[in-house]
Protein backbone atom coordinates (compact mmCIF):
# COMPACT_ATOMS: atom_id res chain seq x y z
CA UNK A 1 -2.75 12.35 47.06
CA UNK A 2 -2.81 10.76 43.27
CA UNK A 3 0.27 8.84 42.56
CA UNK A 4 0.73 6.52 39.78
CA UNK A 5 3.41 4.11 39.98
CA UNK A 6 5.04 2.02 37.11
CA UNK A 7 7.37 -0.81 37.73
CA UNK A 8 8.85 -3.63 35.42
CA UNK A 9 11.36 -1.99 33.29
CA UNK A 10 15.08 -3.26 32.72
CA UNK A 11 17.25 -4.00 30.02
CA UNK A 12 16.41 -6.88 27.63
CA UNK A 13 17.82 -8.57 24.40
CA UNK A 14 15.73 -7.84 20.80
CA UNK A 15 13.03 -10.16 20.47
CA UNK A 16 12.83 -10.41 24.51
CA UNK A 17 10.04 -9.38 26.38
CA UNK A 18 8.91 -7.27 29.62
CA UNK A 19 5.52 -6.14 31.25
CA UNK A 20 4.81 -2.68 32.74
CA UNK A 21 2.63 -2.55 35.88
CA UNK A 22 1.22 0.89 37.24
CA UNK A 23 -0.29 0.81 40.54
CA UNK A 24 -2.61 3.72 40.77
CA UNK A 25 -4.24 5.39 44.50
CA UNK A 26 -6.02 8.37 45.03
CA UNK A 27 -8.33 8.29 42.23
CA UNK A 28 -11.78 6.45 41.16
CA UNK A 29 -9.39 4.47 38.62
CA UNK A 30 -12.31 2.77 36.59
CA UNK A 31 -13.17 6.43 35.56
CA UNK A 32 -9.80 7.23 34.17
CA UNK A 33 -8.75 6.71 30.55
CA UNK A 34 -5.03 5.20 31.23
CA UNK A 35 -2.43 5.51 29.10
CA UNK A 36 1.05 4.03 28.03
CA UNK A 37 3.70 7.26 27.20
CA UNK A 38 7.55 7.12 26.20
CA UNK A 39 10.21 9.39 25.98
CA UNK A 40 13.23 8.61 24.09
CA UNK A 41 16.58 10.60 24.33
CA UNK A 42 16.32 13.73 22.46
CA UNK A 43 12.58 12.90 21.38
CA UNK A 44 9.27 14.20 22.42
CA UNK A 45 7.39 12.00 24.72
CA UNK A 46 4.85 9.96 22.26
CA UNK A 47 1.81 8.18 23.36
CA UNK A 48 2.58 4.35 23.49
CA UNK A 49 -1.08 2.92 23.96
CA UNK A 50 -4.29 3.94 25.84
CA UNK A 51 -7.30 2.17 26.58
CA UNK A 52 -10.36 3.00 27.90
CA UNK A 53 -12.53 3.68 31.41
CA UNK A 54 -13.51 -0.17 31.07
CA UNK A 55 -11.34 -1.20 28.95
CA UNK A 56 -13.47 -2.09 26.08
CA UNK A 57 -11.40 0.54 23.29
CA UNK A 58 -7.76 0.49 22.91
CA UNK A 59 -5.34 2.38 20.78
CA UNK A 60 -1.84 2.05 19.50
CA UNK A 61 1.18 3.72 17.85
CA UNK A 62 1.72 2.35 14.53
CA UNK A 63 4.86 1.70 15.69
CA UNK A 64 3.70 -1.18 18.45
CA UNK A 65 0.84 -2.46 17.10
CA UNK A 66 1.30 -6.40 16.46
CA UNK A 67 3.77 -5.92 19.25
CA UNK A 68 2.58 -4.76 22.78
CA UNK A 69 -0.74 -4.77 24.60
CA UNK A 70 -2.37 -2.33 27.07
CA UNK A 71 -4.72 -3.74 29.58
CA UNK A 72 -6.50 -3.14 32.76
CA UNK A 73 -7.96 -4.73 35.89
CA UNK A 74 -9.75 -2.39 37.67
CA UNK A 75 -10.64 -4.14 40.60
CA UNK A 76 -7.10 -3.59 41.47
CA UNK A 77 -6.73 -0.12 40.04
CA UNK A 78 -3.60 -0.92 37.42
CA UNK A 79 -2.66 -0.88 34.06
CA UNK A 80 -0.66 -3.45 32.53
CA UNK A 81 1.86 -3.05 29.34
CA UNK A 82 2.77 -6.33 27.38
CA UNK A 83 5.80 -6.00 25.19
CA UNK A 84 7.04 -8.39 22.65
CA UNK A 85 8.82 -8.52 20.21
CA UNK A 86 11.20 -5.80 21.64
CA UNK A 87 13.55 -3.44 19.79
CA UNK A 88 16.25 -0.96 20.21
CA UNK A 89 14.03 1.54 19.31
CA UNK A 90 11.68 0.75 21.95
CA UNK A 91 13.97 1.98 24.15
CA UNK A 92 13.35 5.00 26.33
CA UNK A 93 11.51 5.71 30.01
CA UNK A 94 7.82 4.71 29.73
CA UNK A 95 5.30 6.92 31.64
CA UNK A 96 1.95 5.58 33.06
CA UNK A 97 -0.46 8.85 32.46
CA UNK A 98 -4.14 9.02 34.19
CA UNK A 99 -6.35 10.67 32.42
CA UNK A 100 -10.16 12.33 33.45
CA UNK A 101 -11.33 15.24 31.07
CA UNK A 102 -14.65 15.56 32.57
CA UNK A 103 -12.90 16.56 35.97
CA UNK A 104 -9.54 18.37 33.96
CA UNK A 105 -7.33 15.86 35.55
CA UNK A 106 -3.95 14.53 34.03
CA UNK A 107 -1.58 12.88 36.08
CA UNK A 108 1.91 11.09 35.64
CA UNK A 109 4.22 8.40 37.18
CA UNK A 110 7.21 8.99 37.89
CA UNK A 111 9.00 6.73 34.31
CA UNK A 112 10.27 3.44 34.50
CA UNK A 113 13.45 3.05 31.99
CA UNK A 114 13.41 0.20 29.22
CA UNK A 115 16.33 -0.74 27.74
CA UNK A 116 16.76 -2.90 24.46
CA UNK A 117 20.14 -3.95 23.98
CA UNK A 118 22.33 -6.97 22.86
């Protein structure tokens, strides 16, 4: 059974930080692309950040860039998400997504809310 789960969300002030963890099980993880997703109220969900099977390519909303940082330690089979710089329009549940297209696989965590607020 695949599950992918995020943790380290919360409510912080502009300019604060956080750090997203998702603990993935059930798959080879180092063959996954991971990925970094968000859904605001109202919005679509919009792809965040993704990075690569070994972590040597990353890629960013214009939006973040500057700001947060996707990484990777696949020895432990989780993908990290370093925000700075917050702002209230960073605010909305963030979803870790797994992604294999060789094997047509595409899986989700469950959301972890972030809240930017004074």
């Amino acid at each position: 059974q695949v599950q992918l789960v995020e943790s380290g969300g919360g409510l912080v002030q502009p300019g604060g930080s956080l750090r997203l963890s998702c603990a993935a099980s059930g798959i080879i993880f180092s063959t996954y692309v991971m990925g970094w997703y968000r859904q605001a109220p109202g919005k679509q969900r919009e792809l965040v950040a993704r990075i690569s099977q070994g972590g040597s390519s990353r890629n960013y909303a214009d939006s973040v860039k500057g700001r947060f940082t996707i990484s990777r330690d696949n020895a432990k089979n989780t993908v990290f998400l370093q925000m700075n710089s917050l702002k209230p329009e960073d605010t909305a549940v963030y979803y870790c997504n797994a992604r294999n297209v060789g094997l047509d696989d595409d899986y989700w965590g469950q959301g972890t809310q972030v809240t930017v607020s004074s």
